[in-house]
N, C-alpha and C. Protein backbone atom coordinates (compact mmCIF):
# COMPACT_ATOMS: atom_id res chain seq x y z
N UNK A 1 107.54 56.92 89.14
CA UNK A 1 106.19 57.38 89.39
C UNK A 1 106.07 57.80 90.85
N UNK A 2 105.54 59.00 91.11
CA UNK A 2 105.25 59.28 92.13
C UNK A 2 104.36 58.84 92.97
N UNK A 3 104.40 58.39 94.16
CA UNK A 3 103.62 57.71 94.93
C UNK A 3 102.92 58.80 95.89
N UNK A 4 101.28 58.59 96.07
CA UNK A 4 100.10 59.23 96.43
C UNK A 4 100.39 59.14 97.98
N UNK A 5 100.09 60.35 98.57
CA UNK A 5 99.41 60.31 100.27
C UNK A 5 98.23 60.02 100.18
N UNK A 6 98.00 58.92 101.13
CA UNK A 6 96.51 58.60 101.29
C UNK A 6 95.98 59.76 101.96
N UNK A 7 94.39 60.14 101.26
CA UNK A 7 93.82 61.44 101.99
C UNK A 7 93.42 61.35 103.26
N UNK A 8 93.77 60.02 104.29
CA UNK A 8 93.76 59.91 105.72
C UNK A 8 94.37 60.54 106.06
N UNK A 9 95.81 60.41 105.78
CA UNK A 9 97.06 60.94 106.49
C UNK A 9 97.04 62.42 106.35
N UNK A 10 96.72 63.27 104.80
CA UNK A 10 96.50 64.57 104.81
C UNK A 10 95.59 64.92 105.92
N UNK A 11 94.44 64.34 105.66
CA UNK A 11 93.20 64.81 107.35
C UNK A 11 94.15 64.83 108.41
N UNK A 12 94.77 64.35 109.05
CA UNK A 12 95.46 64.33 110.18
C UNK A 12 96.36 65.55 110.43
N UNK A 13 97.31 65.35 109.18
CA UNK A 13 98.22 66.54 109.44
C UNK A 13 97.69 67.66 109.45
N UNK A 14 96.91 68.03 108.16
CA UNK A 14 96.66 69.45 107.62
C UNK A 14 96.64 70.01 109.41
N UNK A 15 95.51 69.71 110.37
CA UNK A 15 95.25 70.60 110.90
C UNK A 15 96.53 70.55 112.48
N UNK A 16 97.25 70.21 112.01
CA UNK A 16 98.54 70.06 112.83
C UNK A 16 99.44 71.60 112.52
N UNK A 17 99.24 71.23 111.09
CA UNK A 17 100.35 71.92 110.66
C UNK A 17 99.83 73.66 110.63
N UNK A 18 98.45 73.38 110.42
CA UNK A 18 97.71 74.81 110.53
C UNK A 18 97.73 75.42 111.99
N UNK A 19 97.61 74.89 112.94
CA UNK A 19 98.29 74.99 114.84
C UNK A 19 99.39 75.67 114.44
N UNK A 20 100.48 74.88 114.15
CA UNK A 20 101.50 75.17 114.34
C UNK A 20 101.75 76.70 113.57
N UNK A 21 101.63 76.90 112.94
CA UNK A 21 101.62 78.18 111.63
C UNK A 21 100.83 79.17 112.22
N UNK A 22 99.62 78.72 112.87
CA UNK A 22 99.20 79.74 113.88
C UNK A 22 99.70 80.37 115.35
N UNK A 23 100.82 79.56 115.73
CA UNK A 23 101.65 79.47 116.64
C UNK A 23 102.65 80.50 116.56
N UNK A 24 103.30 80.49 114.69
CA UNK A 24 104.38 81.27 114.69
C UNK A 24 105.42 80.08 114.38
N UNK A 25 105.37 78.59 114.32
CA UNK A 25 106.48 77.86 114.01
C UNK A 25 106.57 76.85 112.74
N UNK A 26 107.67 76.43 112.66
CA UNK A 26 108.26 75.82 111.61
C UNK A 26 106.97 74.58 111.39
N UNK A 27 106.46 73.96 110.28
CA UNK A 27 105.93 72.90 110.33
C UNK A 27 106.71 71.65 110.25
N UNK A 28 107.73 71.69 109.74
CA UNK A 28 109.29 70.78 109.70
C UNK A 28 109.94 70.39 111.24
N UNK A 29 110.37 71.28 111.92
CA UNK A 29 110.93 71.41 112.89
C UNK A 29 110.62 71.78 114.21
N UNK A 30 109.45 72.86 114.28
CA UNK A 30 108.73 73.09 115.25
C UNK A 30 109.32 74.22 115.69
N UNK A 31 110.31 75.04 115.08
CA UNK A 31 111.19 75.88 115.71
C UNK A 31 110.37 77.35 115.79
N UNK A 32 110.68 78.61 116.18
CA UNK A 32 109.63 80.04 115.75
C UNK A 32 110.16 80.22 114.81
N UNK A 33 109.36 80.53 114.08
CA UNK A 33 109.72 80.97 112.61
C UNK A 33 110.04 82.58 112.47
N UNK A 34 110.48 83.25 113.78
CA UNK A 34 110.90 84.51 113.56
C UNK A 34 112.62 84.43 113.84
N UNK A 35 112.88 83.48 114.58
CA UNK A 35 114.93 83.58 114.18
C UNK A 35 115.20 82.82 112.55
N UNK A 36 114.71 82.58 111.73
CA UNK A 36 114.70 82.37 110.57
C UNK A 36 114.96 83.83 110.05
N UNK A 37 115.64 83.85 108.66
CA UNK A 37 116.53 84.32 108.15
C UNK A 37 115.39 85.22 107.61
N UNK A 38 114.84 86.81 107.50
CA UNK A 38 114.22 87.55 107.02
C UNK A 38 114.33 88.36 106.44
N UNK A 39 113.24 88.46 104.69
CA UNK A 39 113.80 89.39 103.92
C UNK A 39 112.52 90.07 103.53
N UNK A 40 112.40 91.70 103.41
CA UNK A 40 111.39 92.45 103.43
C UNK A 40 111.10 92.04 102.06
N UNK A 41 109.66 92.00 101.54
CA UNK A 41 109.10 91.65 100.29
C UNK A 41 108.55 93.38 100.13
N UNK A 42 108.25 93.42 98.39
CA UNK A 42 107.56 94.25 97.81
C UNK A 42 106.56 95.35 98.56
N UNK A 43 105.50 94.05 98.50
CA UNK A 43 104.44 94.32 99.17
C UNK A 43 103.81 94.71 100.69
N UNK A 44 105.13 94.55 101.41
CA UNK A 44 105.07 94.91 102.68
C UNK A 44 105.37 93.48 103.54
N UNK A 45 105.10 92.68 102.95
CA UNK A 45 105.17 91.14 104.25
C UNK A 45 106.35 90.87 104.16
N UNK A 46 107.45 89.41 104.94
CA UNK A 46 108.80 89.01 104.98
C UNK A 46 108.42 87.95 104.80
N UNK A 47 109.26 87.14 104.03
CA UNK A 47 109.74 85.91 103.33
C UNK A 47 110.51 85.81 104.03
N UNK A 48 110.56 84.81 105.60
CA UNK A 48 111.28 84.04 106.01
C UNK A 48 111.81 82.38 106.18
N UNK A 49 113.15 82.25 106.01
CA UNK A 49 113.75 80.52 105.30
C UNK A 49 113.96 80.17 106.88
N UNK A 50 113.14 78.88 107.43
CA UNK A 50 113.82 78.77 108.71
C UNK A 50 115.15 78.01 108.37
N UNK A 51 115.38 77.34 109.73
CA UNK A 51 116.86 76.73 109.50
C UNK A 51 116.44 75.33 108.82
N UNK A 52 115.48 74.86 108.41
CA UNK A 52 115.18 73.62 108.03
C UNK A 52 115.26 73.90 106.46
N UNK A 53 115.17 74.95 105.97
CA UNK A 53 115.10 75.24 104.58
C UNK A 53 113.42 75.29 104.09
N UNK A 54 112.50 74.77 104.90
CA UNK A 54 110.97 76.06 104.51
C UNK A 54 111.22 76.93 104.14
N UNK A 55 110.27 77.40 103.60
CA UNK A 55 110.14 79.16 103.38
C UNK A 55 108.64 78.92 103.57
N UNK A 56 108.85 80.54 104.21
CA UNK A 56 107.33 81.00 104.38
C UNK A 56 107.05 82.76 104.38
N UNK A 57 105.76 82.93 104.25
CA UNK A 57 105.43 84.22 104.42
C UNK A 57 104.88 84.97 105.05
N UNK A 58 104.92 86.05 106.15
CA UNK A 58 104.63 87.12 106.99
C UNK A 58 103.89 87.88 106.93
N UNK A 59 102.17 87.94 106.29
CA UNK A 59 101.75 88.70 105.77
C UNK A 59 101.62 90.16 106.42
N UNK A 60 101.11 91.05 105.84
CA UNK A 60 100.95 92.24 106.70
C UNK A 60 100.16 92.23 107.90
N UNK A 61 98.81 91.14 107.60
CA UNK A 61 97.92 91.24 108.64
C UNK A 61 98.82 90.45 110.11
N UNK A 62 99.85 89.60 110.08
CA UNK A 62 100.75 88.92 111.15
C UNK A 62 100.45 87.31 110.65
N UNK A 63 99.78 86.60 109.59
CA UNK A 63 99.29 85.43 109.62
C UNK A 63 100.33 85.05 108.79
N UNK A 64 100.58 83.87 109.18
CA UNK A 64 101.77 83.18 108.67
C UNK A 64 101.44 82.05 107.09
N UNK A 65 102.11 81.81 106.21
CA UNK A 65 101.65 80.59 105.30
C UNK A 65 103.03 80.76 104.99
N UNK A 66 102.75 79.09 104.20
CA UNK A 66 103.86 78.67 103.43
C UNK A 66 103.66 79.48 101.87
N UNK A 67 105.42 79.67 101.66
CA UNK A 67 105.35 80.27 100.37
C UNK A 67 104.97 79.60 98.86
N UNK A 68 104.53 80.18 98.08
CA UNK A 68 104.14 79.61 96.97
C UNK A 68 105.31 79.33 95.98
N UNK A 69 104.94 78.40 94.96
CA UNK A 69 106.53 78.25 94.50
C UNK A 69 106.70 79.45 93.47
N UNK A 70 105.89 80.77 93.55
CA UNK A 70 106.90 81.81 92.33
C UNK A 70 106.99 82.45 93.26
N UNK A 71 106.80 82.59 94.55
CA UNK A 71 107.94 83.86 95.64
C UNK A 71 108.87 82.64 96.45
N UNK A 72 109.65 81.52 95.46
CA UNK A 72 110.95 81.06 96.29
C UNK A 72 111.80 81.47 95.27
């Protein structure tokens, strides 16, 4: 059985991790998420894997998110 994050600990991070992503870096590692490994998508944005094994996405507008699990 999978064991729950208390929704304290989510409050805390979420807006850590949203900094950081606004920054341009890894939420794992802290690294820039532009020497990560980049591959042009469809639609115009890049699906980049940092070295931690994240993936994330580049949208056109420059805003960064984590990828969803049907573009890994």
């Amino acid at each position: 059985m999978a064991r729950r994050v208390p929704r304290v600990f989510k409050n805390v991070i979420a807006p850590v991790q949203a900094w950081l992503m606004a920054q341009g870096r890894c939420v794992g590692c802290g690294r820039d998420l532009t020497e990560g490994k980049s591959t042009k998508r469809r639609d115009g944005s890049h699906k980049v894997i940092c070295s931690c094994g994240r993936i994330f996405v580049n949208e056109k507008n420059g805003k960064w998110r984590r990828a969803l699990l049907e573009e890994v």
